[in-house]
Every structure is written in C-alpha cells, then in structure tokens.
N, C-alpha and C. Protein backbone atom coordinates (compact mmCIF):
# COMPACT_ATOMS: atom_id res chain seq x y z
N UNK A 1 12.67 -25.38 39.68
CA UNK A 1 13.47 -25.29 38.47
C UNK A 1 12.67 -25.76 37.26
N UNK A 2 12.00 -26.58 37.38
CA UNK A 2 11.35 -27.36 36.60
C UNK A 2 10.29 -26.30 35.85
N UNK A 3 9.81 -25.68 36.70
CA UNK A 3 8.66 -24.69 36.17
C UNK A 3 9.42 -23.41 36.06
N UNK A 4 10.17 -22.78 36.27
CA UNK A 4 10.80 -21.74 35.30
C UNK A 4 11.36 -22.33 33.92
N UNK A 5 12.11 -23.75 33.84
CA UNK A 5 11.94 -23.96 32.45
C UNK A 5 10.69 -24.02 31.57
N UNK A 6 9.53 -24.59 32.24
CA UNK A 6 8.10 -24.96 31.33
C UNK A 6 7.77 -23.22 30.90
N UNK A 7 7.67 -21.78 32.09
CA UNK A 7 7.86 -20.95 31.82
C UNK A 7 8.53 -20.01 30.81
N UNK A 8 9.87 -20.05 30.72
CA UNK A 8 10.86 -19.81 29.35
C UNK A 8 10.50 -20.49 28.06
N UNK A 9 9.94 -21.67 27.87
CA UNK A 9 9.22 -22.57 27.18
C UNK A 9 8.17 -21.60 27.05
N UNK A 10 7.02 -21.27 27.54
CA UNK A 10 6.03 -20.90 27.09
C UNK A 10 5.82 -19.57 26.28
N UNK A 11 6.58 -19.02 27.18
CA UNK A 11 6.86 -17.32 26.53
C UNK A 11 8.16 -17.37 25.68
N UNK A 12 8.58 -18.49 24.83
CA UNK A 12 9.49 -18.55 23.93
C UNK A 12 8.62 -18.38 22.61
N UNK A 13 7.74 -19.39 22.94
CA UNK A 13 6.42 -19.92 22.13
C UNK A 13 5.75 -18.60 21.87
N UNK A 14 5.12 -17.83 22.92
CA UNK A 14 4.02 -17.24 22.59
C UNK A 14 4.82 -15.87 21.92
N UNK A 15 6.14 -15.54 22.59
CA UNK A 15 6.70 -14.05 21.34
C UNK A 15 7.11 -14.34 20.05
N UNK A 16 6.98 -15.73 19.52
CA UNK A 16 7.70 -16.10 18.38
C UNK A 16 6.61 -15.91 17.83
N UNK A 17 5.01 -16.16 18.13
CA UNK A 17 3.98 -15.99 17.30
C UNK A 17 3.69 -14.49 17.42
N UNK A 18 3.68 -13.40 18.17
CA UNK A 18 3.65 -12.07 18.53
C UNK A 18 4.60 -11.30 17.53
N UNK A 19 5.49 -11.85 17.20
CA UNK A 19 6.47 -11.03 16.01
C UNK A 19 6.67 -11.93 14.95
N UNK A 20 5.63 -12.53 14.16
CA UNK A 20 5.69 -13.77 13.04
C UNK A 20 5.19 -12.85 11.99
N UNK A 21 5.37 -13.04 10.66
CA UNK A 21 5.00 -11.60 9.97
C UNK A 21 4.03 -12.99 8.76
N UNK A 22 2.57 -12.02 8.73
CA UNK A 22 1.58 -13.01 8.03
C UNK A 22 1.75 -12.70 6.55
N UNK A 23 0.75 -13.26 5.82
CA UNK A 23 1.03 -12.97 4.20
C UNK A 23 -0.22 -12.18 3.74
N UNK A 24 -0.32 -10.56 3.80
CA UNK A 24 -1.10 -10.08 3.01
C UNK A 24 -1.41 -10.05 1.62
N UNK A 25 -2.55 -9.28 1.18
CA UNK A 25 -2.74 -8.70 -0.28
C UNK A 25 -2.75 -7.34 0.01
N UNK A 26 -1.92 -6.75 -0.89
CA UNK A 26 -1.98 -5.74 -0.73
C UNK A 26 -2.55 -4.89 -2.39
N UNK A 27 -3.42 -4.21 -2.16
CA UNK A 27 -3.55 -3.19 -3.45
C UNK A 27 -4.09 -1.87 -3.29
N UNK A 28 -3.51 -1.20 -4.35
CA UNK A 28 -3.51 0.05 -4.63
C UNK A 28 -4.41 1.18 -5.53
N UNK A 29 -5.24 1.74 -5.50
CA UNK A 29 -5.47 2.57 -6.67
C UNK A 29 -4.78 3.91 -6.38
N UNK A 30 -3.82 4.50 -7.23
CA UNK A 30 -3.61 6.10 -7.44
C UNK A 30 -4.11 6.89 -8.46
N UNK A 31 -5.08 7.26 -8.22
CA UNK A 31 -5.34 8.54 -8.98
C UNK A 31 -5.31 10.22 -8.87
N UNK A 32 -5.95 10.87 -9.97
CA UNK A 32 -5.68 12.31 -9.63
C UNK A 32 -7.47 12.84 -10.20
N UNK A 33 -7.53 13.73 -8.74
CA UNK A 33 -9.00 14.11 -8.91
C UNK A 33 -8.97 15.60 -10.04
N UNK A 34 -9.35 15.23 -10.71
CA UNK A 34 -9.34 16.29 -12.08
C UNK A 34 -10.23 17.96 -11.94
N UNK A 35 -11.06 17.61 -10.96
CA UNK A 35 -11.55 19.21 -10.63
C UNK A 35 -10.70 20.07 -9.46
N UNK A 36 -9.95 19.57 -8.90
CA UNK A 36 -8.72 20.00 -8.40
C UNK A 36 -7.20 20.62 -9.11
N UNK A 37 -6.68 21.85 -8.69
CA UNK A 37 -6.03 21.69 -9.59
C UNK A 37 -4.58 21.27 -9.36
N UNK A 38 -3.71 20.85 -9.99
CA UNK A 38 -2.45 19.88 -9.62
C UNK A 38 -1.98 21.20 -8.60
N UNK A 39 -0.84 20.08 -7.97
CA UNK A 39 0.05 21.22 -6.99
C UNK A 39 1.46 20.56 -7.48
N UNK A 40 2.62 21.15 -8.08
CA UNK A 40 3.39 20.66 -8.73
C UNK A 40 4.39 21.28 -7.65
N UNK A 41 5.11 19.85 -6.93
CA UNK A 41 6.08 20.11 -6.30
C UNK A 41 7.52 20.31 -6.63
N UNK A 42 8.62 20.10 -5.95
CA UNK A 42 10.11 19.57 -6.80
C UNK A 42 9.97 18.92 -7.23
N UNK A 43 10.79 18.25 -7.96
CA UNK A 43 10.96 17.10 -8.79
C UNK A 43 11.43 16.24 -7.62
N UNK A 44 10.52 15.13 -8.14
CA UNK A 44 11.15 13.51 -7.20
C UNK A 44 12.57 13.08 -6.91
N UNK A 45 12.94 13.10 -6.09
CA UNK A 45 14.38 12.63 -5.94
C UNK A 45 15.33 11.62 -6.86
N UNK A 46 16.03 11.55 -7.08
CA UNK A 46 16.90 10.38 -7.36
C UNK A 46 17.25 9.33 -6.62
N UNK A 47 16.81 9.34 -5.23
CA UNK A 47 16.60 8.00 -4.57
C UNK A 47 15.84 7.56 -3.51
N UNK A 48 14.51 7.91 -4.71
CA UNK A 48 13.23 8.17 -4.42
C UNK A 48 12.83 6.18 -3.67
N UNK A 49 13.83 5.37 -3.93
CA UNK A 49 13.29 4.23 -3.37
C UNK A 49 14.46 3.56 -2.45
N UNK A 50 14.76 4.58 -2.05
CA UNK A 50 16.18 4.19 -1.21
C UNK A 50 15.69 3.42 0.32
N UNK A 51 16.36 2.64 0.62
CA UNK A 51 15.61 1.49 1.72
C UNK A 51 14.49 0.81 1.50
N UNK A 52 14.33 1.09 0.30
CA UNK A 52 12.83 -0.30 0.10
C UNK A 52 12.78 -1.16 -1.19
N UNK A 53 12.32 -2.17 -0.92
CA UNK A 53 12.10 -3.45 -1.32
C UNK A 53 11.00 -3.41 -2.71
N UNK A 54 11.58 -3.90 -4.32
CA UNK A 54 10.93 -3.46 -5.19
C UNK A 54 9.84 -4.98 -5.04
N UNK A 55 8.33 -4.87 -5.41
CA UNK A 55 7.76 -6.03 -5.68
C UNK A 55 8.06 -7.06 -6.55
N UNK A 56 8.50 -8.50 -6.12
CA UNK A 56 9.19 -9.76 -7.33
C UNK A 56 7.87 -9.50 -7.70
N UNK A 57 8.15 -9.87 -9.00
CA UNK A 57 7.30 -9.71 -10.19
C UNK A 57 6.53 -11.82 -10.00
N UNK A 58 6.71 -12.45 -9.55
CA UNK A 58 6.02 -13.29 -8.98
C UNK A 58 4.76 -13.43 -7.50
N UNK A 59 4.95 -12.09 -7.32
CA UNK A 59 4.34 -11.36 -5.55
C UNK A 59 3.11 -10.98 -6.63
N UNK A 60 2.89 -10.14 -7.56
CA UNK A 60 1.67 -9.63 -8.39
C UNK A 60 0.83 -10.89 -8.29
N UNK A 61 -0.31 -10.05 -8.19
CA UNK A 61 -1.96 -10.97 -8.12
C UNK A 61 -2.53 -9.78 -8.94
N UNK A 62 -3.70 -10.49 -9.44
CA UNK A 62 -4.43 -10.10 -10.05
C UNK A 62 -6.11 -9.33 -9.23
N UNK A 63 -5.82 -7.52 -9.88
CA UNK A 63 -6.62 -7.16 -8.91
C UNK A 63 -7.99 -7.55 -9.00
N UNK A 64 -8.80 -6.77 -7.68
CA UNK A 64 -10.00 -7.19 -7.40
C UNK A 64 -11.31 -5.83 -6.81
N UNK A 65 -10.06 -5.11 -7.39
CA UNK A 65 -11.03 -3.56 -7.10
C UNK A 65 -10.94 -2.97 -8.20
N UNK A 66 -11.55 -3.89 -9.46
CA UNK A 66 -12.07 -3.42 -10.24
C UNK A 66 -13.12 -2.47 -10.88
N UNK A 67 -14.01 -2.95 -10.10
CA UNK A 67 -15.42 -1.84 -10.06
C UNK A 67 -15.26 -0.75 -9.82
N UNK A 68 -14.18 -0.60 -8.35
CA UNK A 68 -14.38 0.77 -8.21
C UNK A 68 -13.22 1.58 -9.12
N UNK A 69 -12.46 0.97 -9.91
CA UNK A 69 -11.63 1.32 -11.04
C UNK A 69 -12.56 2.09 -12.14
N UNK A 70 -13.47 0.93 -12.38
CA UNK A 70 -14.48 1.67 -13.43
C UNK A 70 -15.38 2.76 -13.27
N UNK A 71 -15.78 2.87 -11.88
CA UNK A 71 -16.38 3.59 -11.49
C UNK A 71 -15.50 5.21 -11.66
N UNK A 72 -14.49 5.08 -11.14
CA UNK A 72 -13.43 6.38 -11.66
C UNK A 72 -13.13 6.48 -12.54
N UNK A 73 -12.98 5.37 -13.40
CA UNK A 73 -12.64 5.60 -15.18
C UNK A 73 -13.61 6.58 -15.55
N UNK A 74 -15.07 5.85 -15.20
CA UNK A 74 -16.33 6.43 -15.98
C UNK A 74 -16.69 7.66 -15.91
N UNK A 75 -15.98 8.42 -14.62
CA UNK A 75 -16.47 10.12 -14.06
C UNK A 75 -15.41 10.15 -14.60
N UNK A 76 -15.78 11.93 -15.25
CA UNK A 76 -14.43 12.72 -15.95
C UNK A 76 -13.69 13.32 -14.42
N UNK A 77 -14.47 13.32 -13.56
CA UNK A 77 -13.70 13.55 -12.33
C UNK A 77 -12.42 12.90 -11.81
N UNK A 78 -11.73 11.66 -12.40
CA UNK A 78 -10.66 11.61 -11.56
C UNK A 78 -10.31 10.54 -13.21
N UNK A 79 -8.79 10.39 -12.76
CA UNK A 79 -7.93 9.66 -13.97
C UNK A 79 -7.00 8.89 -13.07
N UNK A 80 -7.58 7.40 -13.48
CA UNK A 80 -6.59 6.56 -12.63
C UNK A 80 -5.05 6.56 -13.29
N UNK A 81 -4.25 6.46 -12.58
CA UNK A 81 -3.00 6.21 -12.87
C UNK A 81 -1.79 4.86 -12.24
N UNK A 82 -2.75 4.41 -11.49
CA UNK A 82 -1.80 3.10 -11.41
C UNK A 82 -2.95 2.07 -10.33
N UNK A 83 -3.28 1.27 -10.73
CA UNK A 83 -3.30 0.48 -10.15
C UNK A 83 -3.01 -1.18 -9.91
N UNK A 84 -2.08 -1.35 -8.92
CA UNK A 84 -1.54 -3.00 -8.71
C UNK A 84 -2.22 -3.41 -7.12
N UNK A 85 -2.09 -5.06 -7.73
CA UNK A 85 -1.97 -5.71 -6.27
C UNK A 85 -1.11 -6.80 -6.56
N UNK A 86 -0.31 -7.18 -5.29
CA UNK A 86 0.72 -8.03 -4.84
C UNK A 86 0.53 -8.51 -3.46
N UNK A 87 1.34 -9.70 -3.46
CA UNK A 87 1.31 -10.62 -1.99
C UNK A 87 2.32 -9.86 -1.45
N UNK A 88 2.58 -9.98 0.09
CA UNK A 88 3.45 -9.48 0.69
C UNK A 88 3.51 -9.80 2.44
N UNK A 89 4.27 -10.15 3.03
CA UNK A 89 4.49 -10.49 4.39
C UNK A 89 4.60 -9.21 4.76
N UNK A 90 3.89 -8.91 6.07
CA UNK A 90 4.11 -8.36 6.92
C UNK A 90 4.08 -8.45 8.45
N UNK A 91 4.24 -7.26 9.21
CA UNK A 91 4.24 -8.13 10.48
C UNK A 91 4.65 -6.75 11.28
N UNK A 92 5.11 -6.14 12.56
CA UNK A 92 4.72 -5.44 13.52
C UNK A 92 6.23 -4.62 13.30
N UNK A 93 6.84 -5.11 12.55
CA UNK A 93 8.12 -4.10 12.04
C UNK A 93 7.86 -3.79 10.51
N UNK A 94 8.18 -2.49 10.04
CA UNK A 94 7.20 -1.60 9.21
C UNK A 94 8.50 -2.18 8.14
N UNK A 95 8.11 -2.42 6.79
CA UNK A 95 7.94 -3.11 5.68
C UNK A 95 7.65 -2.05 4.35
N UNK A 96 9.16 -1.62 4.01
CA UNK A 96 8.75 -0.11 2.97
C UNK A 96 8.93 -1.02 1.24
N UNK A 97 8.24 -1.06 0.18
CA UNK A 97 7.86 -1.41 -0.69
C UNK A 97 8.09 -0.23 -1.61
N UNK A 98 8.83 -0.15 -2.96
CA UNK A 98 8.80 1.09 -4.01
C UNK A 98 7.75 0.50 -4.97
N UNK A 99 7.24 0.98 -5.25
CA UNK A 99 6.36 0.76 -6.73
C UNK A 99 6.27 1.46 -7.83
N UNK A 100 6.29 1.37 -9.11
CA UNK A 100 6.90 2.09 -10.25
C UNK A 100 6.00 1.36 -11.14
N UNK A 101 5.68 2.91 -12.08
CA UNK A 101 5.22 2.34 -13.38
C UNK A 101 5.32 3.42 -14.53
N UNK A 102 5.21 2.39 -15.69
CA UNK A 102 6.50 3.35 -16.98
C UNK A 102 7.80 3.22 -16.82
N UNK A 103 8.04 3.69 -17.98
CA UNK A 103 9.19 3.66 -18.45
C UNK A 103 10.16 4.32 -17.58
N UNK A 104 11.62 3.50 -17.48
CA UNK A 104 12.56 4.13 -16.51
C UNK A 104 13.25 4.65 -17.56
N UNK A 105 13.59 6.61 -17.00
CA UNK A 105 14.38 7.06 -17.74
C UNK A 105 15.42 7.82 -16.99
N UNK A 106 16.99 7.30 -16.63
CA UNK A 106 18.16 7.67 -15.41
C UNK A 106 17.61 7.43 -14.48
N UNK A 107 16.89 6.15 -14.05
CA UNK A 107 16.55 5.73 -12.64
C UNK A 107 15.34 6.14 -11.85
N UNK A 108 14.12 7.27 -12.86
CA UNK A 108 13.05 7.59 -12.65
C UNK A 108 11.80 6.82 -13.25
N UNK A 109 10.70 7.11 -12.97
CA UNK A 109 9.71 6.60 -13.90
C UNK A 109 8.38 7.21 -13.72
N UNK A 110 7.47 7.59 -14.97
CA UNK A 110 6.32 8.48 -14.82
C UNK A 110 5.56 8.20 -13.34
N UNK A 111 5.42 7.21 -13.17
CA UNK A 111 4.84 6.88 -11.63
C UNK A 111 5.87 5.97 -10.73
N UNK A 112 6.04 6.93 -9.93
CA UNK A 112 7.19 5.86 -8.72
C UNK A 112 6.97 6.55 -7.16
N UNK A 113 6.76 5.66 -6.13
CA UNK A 113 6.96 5.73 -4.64
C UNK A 113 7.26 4.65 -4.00
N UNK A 114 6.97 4.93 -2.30
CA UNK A 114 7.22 3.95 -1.52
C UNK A 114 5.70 3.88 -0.64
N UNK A 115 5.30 2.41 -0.33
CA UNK A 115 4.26 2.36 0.86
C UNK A 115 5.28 1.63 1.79
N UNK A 116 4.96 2.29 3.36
CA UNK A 116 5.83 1.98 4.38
C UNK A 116 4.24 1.14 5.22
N UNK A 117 4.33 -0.19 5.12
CA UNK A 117 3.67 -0.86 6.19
C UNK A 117 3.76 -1.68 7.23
N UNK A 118 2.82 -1.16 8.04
CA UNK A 118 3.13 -1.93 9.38
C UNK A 118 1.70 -2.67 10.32
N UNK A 119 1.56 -3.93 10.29
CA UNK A 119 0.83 -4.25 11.20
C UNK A 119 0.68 -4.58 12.25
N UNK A 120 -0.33 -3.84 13.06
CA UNK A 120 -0.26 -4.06 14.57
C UNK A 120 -2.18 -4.10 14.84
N UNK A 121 -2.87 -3.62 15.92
CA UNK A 121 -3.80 -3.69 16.56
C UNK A 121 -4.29 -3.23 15.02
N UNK A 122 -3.79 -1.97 14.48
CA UNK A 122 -4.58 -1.23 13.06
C UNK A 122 -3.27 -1.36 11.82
N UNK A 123 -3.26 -1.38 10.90
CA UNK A 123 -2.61 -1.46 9.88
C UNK A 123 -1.89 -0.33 9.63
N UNK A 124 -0.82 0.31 9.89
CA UNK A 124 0.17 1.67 9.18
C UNK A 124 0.25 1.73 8.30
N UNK A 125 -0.25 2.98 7.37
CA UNK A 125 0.33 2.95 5.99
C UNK A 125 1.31 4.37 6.26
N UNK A 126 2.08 4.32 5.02
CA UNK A 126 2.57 5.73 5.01
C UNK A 126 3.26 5.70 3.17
N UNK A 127 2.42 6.18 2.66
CA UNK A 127 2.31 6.46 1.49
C UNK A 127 3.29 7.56 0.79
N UNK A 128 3.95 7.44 -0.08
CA UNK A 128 4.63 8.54 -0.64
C UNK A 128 5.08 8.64 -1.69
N UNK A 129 3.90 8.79 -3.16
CA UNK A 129 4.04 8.74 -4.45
C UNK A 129 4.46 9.91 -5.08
N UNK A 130 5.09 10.17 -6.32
CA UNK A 130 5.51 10.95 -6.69
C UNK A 130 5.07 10.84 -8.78
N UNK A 131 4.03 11.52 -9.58
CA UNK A 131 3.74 11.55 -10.66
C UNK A 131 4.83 12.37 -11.21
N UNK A 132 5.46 12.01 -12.46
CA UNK A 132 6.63 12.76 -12.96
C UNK A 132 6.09 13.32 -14.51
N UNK A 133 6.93 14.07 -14.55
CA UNK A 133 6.42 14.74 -16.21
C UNK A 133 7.99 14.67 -16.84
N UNK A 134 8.52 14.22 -17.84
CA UNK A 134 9.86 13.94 -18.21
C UNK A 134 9.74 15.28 -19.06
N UNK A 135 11.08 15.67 -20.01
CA UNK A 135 11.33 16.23 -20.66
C UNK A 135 11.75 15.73 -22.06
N UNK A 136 12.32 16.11 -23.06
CA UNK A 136 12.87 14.94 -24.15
C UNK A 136 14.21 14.29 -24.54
N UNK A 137 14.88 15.12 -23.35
CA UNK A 137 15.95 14.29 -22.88
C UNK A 137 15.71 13.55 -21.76
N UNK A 138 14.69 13.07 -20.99
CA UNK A 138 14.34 12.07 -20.13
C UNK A 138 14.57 12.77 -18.88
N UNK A 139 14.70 13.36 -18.37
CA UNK A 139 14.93 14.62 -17.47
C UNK A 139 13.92 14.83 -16.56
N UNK A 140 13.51 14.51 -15.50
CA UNK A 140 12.06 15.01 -14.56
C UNK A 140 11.92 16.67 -14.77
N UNK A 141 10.95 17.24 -15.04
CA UNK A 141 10.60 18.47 -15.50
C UNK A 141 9.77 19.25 -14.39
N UNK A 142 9.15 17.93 -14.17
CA UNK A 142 7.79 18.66 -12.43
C UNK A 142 7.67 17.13 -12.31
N UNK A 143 7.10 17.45 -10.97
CA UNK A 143 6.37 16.22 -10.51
C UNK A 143 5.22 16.59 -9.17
N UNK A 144 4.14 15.83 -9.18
CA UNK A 144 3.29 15.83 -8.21
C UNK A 144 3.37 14.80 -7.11
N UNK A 145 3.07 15.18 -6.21
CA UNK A 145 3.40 14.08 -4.88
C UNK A 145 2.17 13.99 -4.15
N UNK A 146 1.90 12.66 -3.56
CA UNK A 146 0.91 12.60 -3.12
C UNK A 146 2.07 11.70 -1.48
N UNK A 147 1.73 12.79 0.01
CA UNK A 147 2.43 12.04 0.91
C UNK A 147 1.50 12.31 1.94
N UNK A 148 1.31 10.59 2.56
CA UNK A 148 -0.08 10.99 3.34
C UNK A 148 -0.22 9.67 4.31
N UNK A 149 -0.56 9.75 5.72
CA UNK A 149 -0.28 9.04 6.13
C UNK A 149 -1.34 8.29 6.96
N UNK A 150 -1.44 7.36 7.47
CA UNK A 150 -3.11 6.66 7.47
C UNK A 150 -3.05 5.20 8.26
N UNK A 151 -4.42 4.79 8.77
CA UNK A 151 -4.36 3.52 9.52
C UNK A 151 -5.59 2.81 9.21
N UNK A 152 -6.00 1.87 8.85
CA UNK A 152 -6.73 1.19 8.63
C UNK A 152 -6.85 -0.19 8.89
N UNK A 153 -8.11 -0.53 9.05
CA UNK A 153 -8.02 -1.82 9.28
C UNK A 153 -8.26 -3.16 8.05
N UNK A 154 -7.74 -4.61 8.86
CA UNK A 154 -7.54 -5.45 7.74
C UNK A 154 -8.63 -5.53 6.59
N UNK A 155 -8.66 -5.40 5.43
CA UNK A 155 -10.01 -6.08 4.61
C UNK A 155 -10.36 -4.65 4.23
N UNK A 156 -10.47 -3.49 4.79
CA UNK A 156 -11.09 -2.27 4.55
C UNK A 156 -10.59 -1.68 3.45
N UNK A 157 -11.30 -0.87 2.97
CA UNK A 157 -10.80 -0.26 1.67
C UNK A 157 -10.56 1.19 2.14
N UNK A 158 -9.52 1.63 2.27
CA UNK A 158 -8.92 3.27 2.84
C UNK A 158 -8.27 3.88 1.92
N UNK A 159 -8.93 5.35 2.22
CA UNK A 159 -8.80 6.04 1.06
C UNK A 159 -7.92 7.57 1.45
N UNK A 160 -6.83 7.78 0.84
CA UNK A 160 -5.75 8.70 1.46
C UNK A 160 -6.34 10.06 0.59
N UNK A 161 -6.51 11.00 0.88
CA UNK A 161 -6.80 12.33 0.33
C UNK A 161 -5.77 13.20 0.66
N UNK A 162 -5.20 13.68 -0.47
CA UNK A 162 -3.75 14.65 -0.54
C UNK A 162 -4.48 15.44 -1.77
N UNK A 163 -5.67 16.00 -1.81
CA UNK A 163 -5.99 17.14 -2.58
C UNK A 163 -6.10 16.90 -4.26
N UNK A 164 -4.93 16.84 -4.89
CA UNK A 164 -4.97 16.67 -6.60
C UNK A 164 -5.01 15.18 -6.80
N UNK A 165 -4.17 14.97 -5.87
CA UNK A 165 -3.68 12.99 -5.88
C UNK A 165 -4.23 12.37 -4.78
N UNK A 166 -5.16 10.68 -5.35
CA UNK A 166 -5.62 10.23 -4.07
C UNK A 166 -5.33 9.02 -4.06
N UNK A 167 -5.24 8.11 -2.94
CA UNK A 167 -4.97 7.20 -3.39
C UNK A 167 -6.28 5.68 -2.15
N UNK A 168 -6.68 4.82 -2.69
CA UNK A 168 -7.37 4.02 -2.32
C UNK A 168 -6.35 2.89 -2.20
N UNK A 169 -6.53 2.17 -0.92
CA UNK A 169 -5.57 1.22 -0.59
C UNK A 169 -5.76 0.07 0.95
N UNK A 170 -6.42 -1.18 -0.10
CA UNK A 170 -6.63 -2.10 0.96
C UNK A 170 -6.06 -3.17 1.19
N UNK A 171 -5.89 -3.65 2.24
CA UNK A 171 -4.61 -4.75 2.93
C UNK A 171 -5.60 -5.92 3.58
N UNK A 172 -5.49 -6.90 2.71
CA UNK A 172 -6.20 -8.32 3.38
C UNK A 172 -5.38 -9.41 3.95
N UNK A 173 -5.21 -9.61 5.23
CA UNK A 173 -4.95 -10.72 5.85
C UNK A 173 -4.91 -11.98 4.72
N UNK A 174 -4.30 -12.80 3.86
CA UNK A 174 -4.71 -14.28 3.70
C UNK A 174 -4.14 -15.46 4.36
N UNK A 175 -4.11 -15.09 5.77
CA UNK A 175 -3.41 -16.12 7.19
C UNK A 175 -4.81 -15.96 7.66
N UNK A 176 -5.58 -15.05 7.76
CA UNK A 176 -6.77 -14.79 9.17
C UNK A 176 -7.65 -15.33 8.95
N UNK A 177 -8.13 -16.26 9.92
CA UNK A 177 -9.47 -16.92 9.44
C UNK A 177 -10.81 -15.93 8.72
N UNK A 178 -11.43 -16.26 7.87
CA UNK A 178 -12.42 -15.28 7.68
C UNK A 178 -13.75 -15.07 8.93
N UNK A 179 -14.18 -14.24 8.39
CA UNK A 179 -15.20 -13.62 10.04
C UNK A 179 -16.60 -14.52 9.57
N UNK A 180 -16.37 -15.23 10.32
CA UNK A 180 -17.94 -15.22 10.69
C UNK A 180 -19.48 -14.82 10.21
N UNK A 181 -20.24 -15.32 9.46
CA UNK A 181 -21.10 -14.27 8.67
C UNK A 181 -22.50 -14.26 10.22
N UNK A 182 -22.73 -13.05 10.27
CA UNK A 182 -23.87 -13.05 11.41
C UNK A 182 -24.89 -13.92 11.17
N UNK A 183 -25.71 -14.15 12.04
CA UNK A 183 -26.70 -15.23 11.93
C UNK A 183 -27.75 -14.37 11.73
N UNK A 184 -28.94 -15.05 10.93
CA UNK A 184 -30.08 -14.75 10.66
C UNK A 184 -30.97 -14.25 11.57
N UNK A 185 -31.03 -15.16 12.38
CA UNK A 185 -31.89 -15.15 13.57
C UNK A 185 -31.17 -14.77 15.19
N UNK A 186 -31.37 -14.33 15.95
CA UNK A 186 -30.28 -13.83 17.09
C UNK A 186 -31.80 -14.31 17.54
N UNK A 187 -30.96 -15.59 18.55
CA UNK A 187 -32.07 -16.77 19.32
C UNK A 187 -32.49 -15.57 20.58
N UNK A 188 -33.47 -15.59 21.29
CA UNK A 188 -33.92 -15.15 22.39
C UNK A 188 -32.94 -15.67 23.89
C-alpha cells in the first residue's frame, strides 16, 4: 500500500510538470514581397478573432529582430507591415492570440489575425493574417490573407511563405536554461 501511494505521488508530480505551460517571447514580422503580385481574397470576416485572446498591452516587449527589419525596409523587394513582440505562456494545449494593427473601423483593422500556438517536442504555429483595404465609409473593400501553417523550433527564426504575404516568426523559451556554448577544444 505504501508504495502505490509513493507511486500516485510520483506521477502526480511528474504530469503536473508535463502539462505546465512556460513563458515565451514571441515575435512577429509580416510583410508583403513586392515582386509578387497581391492575391486579393474575400474580405476578412467579422469575427476574424473569434476564440482568441487579444495581447494585454503589458505582455509587449520590445523587439529584437530588428536588423532583419532593416534589412527588408532597405530592399524595394518587400514592405514590412507589422511587426510586434510580446510575452506569452504557453504549453502543449494550443493557445490562439488575435493581433491587430491600425485603426479599428466596425470591428476591423488594416492589419488583423490570429497565431494558434502550441508547444510540444516542435513548436505549432498556425498563422492566419488578413491585410485590409477600407473604403471611405470604413467598409473592408479587399483584403489579402496570408494562412499558413508551420513548426519550428524554440529560438529559431521561421519563416512562413504564402506567396504575396510572408511572415517571419520566432518563439523563445524564457523558462529554458540557455544551451551550452560548445567548447573550444574537444579533449582527445
């Protein structure tokens, strides 16, 4: 008896850490590759963020994929259009996030989607942005969508290709110990 309790005890312990959800960074670049030419779908839904969780405006960090921001600024080849990073828990049940930028006009905004994430052995993304073009009554007129779906691992910088719209998007562990830097010398 004694050791089926220490048992129930142990594997109480070890699934509580198996489904504990850690605290990433998460960030984003969306842009649109300019020698491509747009593919203008329907217009974005009206509840284009339905089941997901908007970022507290206290979750924003300040990004760190800057360079390669500039680096796309600087080619007439692509025009960034949004890029954020924010803190965020995740964990092995998938975690859908809306993100929006501009002006809301009847519950839309020039840039709005959802990232659906999930971590496990590899990181789930499932991406699904939507670029809007209003009218002058505030009206969605067209919109481009970028929906694309992808796995990557922690720290990596992954890059979603949907043709007109692309989007770069890396997820850092700040629970995981950092790795190890290799050694100089690999002793005999």
């Amino acid at each position: 008896m004694r050791l089926f309790r220490s048992l129930t005890l142990l594997m109480t312990l070890f699934a509580s850490t198996a489904f504990a959800d850690d605290k990433y960074q998460v960030e984003m670049i969306l842009f649109r590759q300019n020698a491509v030419p747009a593919i203008v779908s329907r217009a974005a839904p009206e509840d284009w963020a339905a089941g997901a969780q908007h970022i507290a405006p206290d979750s924003l960090r300040t990004p760190s994929l800057n360079g390669t921001v500039e680096k796309l600024t600087n080619s007439a080849d692509y025009t960034v259009l949004l890029h954020k990073a924010w803190q965020q828990n995740l964990g092995e049940e998938a975690s859908k996030i809306a993100i929006s930028d501009g002006n809301e006009q009847f519950g839309q905004f020039p840039i709005e989607g959802t990232l659906d994430l999930k971590v496990g052995r590899l990181t789930d993304i499932d991406a699904d942005f939507w670029v809007n073009q209003f009218d002058a009554n505030g009206m969605v007129t067209a919109s481009e969508r970028l929906k694309q779906e992808s796995h990557t691992r922690s720290g990596q910088l992954n890059y979603l290709d949907n043709g007109h719209l692309g989007l770069m998007i890396k997820i850092t562990s700040l629970t995981a110990p950092a790795p190890r830097p290799a050694p100089e010398e690999i002793p005999d």
